[in-house]
PDB file of N, CA and C in Angstrom:
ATOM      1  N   UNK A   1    -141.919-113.294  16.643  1.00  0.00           N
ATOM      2  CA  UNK A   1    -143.142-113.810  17.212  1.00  0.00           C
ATOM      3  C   UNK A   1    -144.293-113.431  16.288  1.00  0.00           C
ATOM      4  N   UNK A   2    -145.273-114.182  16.117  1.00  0.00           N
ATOM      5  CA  UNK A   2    -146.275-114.120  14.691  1.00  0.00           C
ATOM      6  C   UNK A   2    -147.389-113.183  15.167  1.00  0.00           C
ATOM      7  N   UNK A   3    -147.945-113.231  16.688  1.00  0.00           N
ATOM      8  CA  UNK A   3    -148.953-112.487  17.302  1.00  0.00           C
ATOM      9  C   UNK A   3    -148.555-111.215  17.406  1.00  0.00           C
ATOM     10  N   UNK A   4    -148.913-110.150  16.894  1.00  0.00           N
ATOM     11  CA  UNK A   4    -149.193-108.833  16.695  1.00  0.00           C
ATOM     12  C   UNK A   4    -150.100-108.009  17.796  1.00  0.00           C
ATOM     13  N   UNK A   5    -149.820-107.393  18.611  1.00  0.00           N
ATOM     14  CA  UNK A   5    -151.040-107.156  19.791  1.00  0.00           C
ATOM     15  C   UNK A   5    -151.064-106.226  18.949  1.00  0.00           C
ATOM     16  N   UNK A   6    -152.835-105.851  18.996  1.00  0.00           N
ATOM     17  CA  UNK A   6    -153.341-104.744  18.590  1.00  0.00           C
ATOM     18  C   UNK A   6    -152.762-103.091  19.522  1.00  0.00           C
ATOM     19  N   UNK A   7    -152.761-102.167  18.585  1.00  0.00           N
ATOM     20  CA  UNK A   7    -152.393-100.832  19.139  1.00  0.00           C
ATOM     21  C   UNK A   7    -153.235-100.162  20.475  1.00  0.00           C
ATOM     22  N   UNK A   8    -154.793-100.426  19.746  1.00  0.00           N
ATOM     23  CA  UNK A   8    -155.996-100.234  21.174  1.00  0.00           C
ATOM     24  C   UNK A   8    -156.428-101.372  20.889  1.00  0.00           C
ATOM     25  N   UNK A   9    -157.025-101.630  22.496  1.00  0.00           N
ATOM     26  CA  UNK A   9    -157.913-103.003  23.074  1.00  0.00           C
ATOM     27  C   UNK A   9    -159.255-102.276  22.621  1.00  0.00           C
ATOM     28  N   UNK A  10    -160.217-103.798  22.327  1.00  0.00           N
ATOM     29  CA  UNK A  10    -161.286-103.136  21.627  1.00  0.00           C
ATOM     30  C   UNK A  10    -162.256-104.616  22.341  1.00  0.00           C
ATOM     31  N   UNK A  11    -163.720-104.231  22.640  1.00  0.00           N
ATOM     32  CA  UNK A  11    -164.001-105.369  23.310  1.00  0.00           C
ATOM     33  C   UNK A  11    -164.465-106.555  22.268  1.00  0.00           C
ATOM     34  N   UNK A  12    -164.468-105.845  20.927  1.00  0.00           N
ATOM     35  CA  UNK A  12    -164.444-107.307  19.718  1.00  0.00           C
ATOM     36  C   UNK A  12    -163.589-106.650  18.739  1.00  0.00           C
ATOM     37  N   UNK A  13    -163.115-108.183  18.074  1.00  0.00           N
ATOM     38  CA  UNK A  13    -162.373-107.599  17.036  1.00  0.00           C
ATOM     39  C   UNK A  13    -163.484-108.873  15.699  1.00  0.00           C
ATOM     40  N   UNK A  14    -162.778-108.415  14.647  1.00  0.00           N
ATOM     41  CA  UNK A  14    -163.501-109.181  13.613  1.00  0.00           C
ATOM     42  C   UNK A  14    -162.593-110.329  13.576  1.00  0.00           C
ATOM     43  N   UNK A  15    -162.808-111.089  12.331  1.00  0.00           N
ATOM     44  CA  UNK A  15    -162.128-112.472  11.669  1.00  0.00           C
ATOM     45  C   UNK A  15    -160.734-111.638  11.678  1.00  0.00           C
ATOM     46  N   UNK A  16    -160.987-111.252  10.569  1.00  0.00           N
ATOM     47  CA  UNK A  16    -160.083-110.572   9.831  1.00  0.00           C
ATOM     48  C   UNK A  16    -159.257-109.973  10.588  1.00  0.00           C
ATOM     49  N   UNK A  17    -159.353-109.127  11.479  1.00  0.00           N
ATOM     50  CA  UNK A  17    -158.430-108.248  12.302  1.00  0.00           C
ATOM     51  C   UNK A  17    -157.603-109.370  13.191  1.00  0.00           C
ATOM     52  N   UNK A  18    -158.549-110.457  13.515  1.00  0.00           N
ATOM     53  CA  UNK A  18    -157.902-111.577  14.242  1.00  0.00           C
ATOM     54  C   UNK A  18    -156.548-112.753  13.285  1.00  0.00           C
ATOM     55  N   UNK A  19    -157.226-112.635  12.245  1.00  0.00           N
ATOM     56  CA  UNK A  19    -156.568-113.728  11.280  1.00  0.00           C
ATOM     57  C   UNK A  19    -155.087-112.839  11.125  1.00  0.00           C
ATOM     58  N   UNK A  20    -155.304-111.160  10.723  1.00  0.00           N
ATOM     59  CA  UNK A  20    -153.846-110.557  10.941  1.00  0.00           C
ATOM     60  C   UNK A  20    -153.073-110.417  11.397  1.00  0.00           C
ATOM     61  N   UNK A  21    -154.080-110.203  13.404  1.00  0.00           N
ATOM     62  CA  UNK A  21    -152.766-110.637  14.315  1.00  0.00           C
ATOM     63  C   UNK A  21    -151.907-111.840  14.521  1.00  0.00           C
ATOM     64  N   UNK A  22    -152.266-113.115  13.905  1.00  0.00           N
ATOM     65  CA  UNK A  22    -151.409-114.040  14.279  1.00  0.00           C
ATOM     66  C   UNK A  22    -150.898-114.751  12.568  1.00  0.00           C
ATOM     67  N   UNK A  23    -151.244-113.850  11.745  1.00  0.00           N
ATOM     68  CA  UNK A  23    -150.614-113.494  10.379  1.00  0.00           C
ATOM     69  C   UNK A  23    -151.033-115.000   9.687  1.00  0.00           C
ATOM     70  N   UNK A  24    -152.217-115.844   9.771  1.00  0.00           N
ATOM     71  CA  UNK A  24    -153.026-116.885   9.191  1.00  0.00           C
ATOM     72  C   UNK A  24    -154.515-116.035   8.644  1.00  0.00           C
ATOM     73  N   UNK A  25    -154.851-117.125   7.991  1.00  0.00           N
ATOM     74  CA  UNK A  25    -156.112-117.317   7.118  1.00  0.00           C
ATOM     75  C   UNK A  25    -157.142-117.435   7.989  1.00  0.00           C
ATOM     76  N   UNK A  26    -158.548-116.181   7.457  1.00  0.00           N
ATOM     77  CA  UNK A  26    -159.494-116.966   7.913  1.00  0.00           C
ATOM     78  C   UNK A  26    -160.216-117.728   7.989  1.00  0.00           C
ATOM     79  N   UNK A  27    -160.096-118.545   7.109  1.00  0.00           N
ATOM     80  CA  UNK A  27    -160.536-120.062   7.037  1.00  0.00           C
ATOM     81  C   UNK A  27    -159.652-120.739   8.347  1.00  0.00           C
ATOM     82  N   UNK A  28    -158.404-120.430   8.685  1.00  0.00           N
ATOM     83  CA  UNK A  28    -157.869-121.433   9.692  1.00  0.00           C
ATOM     84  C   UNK A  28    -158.649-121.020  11.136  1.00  0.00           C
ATOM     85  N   UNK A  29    -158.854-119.791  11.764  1.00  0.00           N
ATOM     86  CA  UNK A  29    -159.631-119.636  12.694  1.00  0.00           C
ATOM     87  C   UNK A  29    -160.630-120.320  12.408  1.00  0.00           C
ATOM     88  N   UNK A  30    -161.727-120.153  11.582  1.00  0.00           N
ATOM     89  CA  UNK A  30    -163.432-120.463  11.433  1.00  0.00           C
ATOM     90  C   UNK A  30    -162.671-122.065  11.791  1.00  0.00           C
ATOM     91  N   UNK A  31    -162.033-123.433  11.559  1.00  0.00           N
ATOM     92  CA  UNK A  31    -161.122-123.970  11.353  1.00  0.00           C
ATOM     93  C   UNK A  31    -160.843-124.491  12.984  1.00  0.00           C
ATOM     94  N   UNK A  32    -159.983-123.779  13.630  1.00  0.00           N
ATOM     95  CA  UNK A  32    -159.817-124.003  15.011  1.00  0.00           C
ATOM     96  C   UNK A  32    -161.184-123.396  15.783  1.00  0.00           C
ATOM     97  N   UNK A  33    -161.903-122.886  14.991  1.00  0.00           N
ATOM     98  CA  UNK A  33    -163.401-122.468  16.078  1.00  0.00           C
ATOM     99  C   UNK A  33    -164.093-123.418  16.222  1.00  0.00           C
ATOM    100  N   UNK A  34    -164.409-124.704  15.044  1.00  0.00           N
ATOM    101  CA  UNK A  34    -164.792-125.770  15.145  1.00  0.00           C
ATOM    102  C   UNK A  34    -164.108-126.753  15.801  1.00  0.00           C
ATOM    103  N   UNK A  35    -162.775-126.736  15.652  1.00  0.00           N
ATOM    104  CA  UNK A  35    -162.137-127.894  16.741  1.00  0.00           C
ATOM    105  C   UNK A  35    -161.981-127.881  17.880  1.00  0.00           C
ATOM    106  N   UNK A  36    -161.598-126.089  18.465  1.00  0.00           N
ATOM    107  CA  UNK A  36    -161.541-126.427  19.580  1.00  0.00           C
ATOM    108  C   UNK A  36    -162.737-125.602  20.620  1.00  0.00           C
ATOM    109  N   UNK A  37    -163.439-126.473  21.481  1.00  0.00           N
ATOM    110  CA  UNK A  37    -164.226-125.817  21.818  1.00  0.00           C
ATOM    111  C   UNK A  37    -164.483-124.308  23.168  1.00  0.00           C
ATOM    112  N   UNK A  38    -163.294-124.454  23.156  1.00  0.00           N
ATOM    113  CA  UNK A  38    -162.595-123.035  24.032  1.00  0.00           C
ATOM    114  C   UNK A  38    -162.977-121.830  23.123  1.00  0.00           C
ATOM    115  N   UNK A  39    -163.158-121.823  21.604  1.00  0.00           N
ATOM    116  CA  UNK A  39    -163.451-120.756  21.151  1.00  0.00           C
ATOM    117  C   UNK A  39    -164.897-120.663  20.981  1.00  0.00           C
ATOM    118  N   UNK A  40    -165.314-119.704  21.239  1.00  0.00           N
ATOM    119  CA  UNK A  40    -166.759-119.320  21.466  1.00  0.00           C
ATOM    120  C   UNK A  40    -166.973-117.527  20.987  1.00  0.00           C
ATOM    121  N   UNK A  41    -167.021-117.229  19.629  1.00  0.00           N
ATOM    122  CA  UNK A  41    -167.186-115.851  19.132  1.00  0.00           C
ATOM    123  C   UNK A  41    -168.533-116.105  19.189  1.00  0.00           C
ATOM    124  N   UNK A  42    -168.430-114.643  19.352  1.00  0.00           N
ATOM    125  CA  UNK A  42    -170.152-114.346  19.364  1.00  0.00           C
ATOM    126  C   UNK A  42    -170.542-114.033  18.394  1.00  0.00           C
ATOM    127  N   UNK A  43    -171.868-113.681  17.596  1.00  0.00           N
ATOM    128  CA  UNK A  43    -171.826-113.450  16.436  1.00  0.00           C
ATOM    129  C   UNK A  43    -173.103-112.182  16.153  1.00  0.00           C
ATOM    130  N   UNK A  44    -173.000-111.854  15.464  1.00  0.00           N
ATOM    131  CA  UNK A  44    -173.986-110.570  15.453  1.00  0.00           C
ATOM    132  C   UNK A  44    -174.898-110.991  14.518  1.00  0.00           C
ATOM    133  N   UNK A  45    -176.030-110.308  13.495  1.00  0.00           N
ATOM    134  CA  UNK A  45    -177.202-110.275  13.380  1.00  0.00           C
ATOM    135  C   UNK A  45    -176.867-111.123  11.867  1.00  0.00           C
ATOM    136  N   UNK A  46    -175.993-110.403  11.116  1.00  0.00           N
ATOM    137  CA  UNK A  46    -175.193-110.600   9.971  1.00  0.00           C
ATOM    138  C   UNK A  46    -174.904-112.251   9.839  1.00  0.00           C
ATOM    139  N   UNK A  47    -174.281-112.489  11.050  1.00  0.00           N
ATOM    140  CA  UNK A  47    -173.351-113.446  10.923  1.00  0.00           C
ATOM    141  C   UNK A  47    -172.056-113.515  11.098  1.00  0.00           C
ATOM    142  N   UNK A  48    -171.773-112.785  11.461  1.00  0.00           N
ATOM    143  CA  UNK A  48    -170.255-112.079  11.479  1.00  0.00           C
ATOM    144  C   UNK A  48    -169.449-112.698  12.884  1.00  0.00           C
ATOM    145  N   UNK A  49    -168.334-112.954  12.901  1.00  0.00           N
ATOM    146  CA  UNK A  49    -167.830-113.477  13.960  1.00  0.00           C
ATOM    147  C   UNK A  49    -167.134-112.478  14.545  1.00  0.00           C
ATOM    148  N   UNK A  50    -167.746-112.043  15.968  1.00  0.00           N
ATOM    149  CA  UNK A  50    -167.329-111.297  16.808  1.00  0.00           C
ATOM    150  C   UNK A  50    -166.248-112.050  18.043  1.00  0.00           C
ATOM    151  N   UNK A  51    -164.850-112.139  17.905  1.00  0.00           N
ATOM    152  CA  UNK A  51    -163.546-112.417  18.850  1.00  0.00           C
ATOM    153  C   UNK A  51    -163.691-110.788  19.776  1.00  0.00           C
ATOM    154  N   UNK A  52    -163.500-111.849  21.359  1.00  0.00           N
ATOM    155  CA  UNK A  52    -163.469-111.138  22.326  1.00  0.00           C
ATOM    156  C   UNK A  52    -161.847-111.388  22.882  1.00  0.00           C
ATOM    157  N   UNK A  53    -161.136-110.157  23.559  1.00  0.00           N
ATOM    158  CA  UNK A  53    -160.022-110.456  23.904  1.00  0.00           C
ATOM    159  C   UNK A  53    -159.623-112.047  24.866  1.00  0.00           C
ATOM    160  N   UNK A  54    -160.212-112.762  25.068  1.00  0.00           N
ATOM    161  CA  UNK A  54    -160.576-113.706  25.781  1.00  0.00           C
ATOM    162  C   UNK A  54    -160.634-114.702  24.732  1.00  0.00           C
ATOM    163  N   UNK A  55    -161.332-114.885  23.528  1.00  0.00           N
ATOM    164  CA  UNK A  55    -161.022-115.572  22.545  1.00  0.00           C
ATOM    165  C   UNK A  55    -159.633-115.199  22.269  1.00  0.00           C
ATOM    166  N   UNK A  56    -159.353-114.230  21.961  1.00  0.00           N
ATOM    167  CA  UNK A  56    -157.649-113.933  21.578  1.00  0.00           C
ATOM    168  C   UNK A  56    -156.820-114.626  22.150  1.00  0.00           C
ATOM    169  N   UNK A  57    -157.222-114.411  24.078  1.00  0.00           N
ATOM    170  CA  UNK A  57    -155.919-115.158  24.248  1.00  0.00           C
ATOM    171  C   UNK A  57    -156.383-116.963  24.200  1.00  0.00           C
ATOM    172  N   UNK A  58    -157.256-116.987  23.861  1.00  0.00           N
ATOM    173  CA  UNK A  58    -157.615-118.807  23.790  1.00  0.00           C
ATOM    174  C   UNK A  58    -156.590-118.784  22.406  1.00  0.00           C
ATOM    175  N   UNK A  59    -156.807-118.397  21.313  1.00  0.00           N
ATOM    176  CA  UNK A  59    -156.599-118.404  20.108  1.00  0.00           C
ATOM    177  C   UNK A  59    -154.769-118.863  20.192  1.00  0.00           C
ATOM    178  N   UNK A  60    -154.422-117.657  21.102  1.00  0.00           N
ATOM    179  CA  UNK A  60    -152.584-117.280  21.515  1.00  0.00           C
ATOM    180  C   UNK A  60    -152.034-118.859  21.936  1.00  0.00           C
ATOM    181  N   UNK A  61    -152.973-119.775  23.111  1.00  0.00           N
ATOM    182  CA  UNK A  61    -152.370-120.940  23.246  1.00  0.00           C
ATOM    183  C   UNK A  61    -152.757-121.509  22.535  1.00  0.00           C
ATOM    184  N   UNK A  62    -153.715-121.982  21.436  1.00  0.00           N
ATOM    185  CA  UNK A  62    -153.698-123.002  20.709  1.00  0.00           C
ATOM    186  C   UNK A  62    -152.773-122.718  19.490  1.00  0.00           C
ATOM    187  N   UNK A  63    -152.525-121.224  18.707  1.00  0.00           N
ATOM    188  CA  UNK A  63    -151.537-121.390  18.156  1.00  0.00           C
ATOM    189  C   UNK A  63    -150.084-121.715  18.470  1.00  0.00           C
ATOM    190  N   UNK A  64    -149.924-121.241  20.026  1.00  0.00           N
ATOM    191  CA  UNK A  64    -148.455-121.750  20.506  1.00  0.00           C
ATOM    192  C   UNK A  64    -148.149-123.387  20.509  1.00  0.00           C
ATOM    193  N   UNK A  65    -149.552-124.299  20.968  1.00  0.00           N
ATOM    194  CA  UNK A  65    -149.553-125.669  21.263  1.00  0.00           C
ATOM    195  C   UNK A  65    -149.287-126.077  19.360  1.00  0.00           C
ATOM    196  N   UNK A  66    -149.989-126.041  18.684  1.00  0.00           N
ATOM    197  CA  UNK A  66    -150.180-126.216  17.283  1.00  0.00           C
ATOM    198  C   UNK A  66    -149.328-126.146  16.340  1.00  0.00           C
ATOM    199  N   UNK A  67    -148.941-124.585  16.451  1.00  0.00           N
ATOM    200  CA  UNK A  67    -147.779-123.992  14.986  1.00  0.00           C
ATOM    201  C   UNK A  67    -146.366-123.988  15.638  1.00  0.00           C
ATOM    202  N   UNK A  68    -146.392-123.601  17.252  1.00  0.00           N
ATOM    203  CA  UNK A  68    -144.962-123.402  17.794  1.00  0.00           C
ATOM    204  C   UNK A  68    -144.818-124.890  18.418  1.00  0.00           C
ATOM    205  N   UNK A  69    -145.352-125.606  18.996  1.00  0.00           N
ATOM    206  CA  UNK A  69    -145.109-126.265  19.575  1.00  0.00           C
ATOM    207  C   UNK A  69    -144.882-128.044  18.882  1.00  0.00           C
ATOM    208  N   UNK A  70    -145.917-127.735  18.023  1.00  0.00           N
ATOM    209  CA  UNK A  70    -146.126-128.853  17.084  1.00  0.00           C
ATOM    210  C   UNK A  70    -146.817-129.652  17.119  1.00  0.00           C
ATOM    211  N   UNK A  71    -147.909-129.613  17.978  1.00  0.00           N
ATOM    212  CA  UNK A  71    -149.010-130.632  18.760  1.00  0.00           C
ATOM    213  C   UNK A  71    -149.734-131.040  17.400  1.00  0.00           C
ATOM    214  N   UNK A  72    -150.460-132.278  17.012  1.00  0.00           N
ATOM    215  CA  UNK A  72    -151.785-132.008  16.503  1.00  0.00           C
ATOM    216  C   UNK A  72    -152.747-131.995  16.846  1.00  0.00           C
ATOM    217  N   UNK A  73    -153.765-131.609  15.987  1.00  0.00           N
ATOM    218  CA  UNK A  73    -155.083-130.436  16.981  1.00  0.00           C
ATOM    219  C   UNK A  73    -155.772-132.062  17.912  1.00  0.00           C
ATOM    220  N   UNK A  74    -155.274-133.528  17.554  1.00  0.00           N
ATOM    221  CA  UNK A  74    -155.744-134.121  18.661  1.00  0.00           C
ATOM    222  C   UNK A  74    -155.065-133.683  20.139  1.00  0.00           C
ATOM    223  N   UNK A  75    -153.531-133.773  19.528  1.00  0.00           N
ATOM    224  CA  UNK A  75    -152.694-133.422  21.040  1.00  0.00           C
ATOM    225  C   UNK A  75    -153.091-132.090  21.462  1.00  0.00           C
ATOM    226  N   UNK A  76    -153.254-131.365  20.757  1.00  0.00           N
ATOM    227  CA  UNK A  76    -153.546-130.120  21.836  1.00  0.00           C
ATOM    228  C   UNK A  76    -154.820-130.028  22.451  1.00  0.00           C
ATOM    229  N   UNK A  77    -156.062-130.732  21.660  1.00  0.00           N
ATOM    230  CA  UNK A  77    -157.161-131.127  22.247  1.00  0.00           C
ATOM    231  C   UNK A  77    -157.035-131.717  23.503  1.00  0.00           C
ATOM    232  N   UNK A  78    -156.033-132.783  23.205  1.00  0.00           N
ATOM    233  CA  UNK A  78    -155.989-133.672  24.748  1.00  0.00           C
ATOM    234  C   UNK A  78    -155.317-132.816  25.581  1.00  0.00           C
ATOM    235  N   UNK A  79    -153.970-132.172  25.509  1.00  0.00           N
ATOM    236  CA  UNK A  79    -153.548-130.920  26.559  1.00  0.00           C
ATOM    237  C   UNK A  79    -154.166-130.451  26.683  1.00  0.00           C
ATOM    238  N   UNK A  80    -155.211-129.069  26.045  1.00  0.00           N
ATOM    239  CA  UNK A  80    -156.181-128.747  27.078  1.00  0.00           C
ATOM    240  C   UNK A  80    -157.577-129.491  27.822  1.00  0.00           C
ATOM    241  N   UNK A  81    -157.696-130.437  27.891  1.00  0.00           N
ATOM    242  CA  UNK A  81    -158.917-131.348  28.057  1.00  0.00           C
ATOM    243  C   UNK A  81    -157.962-131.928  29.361  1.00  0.00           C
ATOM    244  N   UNK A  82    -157.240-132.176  29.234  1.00  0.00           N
ATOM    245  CA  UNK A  82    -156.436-132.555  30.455  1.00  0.00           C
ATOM    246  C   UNK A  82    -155.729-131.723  31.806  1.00  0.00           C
ATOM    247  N   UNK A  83    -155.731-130.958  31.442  1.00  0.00           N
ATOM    248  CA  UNK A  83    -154.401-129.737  32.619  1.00  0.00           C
ATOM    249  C   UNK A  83    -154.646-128.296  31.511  1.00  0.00           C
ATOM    250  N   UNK A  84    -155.609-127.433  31.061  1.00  0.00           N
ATOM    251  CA  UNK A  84    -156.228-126.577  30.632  1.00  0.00           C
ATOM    252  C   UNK A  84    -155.285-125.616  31.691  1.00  0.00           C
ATOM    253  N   UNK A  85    -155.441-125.456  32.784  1.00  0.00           N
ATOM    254  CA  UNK A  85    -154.881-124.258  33.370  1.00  0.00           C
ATOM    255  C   UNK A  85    -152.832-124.513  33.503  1.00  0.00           C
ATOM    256  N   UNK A  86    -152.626-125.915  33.425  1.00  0.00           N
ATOM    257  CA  UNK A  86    -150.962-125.817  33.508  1.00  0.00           C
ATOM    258  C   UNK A  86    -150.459-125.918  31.866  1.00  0.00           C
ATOM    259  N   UNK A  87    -151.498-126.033  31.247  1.00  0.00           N
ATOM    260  CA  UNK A  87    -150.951-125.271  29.795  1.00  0.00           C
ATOM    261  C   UNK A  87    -151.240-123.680  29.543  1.00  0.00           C
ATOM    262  N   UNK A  88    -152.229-123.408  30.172  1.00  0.00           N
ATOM    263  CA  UNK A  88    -152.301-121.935  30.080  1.00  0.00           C
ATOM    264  C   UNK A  88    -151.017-121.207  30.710  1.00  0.00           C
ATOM    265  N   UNK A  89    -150.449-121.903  32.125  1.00  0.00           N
ATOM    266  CA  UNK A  89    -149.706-121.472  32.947  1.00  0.00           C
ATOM    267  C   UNK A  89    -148.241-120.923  32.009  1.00  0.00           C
ATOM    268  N   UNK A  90    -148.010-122.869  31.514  1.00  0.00           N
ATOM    269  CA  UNK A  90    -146.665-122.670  30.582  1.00  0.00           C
ATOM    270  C   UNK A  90    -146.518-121.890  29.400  1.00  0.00           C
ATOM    271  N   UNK A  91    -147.471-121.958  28.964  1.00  0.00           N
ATOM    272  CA  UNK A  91    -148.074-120.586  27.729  1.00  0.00           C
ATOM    273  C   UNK A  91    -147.370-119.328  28.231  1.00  0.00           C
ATOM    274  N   UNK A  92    -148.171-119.120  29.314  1.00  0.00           N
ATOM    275  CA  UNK A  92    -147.720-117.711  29.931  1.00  0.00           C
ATOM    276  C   UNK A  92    -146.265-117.318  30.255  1.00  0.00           C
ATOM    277  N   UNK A  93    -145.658-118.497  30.830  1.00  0.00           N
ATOM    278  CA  UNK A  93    -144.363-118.234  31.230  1.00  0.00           C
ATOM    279  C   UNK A  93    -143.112-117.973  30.056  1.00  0.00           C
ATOM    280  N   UNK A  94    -143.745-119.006  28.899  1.00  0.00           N
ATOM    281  CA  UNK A  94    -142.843-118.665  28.085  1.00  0.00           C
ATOM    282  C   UNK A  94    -143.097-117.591  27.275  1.00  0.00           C
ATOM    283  N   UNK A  95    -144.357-116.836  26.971  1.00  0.00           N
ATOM    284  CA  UNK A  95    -144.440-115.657  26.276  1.00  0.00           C
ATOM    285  C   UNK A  95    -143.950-114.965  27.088  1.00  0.00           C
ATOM    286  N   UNK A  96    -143.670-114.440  28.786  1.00  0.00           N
ATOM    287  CA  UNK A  96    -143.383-113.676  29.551  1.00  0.00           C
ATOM    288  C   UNK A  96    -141.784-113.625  29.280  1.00  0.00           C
ATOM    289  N   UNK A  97    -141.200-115.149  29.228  1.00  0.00           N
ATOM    290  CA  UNK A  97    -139.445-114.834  28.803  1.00  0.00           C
ATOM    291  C   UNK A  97    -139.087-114.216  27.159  1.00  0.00           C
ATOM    292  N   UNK A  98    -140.468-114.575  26.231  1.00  0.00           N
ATOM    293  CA  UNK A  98    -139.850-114.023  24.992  1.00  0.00           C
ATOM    294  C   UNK A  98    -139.465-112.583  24.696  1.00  0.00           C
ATOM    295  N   UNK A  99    -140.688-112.180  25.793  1.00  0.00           N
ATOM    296  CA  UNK A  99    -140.596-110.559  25.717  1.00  0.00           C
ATOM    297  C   UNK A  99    -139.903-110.275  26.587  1.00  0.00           C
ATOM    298  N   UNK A 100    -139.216-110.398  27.787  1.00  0.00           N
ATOM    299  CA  UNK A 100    -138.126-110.719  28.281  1.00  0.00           C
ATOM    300  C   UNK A 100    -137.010-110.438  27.281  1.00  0.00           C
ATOM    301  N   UNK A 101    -136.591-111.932  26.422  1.00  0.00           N
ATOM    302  CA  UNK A 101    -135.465-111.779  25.821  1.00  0.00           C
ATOM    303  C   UNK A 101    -135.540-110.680  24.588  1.00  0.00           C
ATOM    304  N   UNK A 102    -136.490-110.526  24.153  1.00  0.00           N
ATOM    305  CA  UNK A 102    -136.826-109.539  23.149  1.00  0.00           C
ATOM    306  C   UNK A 102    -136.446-107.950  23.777  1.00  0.00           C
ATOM    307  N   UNK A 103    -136.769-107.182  24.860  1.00  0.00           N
ATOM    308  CA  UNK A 103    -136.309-106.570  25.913  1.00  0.00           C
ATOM    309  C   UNK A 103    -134.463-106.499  25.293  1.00  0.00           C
ATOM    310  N   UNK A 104    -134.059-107.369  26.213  1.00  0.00           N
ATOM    311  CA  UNK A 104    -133.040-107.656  26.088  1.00  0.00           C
ATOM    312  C   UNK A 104    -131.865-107.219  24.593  1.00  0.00           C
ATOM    313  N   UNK A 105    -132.560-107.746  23.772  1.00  0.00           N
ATOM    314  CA  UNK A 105    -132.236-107.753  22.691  1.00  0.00           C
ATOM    315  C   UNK A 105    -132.393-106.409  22.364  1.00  0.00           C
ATOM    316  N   UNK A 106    -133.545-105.489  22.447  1.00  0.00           N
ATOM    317  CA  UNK A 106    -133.457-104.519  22.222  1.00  0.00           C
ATOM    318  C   UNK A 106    -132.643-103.487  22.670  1.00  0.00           C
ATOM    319  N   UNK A 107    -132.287-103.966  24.087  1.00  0.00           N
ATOM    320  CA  UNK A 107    -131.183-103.349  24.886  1.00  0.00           C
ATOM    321  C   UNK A 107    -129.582-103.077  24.243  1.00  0.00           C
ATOM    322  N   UNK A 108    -129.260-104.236  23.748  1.00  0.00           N
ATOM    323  CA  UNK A 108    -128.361-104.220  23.442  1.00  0.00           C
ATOM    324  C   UNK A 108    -128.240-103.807  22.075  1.00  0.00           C
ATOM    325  N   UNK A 109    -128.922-103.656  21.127  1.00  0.00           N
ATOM    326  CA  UNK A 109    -129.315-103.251  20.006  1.00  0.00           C
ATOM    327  C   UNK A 109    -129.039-101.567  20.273  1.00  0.00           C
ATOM    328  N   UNK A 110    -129.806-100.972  21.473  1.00  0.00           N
ATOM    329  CA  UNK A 110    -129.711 -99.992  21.779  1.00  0.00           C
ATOM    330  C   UNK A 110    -128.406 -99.468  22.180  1.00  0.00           C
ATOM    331  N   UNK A 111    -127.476 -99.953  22.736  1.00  0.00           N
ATOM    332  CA  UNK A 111    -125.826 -99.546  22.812  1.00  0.00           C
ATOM    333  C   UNK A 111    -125.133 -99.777  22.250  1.00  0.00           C
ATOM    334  N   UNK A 112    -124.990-100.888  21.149  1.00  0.00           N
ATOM    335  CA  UNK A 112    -124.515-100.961  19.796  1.00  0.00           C
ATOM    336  C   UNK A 112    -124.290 -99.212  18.806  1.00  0.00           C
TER     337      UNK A 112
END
């Protein structure tokens, strides 16, 4: 899985710390910040793009719709513009079985 949760929750993270957890460029965030309008960083005095865990997890379904799923950023535009909360839903359910099977896997890894 490409998303990396951070070690501590922090109430912003930068570009950069963001672009690592899901192991892309920051040009591709700045990128999906313009397309999709669910992302909304705040920005400080600098200029600097401040991601709130809330952007993160916006960030989590559009890369799942996009890179895992295969949408293009029209289709995933139109999925969330359309049923926003039963894509969030299915988002959820299937990250909930990966770590699930990941679990799993480790389990058995572990009695091996």
């Amino acid at each position: 899985m490409p998303y990396r949760k951070p070690k501590i929750e922090k109430v912003f993270y930068s570009i950069g710390e963001v672009a690592d957890m899901f192991q892309v460029n920051t040009s591709l965030i700045r990128f999906w910040e313009n397309e999709f309008d669910i992302l909304k960083p705040k920005k400080n005095k600098k200029g600097n793009r401040l991601f709130t865990p809330e952007d993160i997890e916006n960030i989590k379904i559009i890369y799942h719709l996009v890179r895992e799923r295969g949408l293009t950023l029209k289709g995933a535009k139109q999925k969330l513009k359309d049923n926003k909360e039963d894509t969030i839903n299915k988002y959820e359910l299937v990250d909930r079985l990966k770590d699930i099977r990941q679990m799993l896997l480790d389990m058995r890894d572990h009695m091996d």
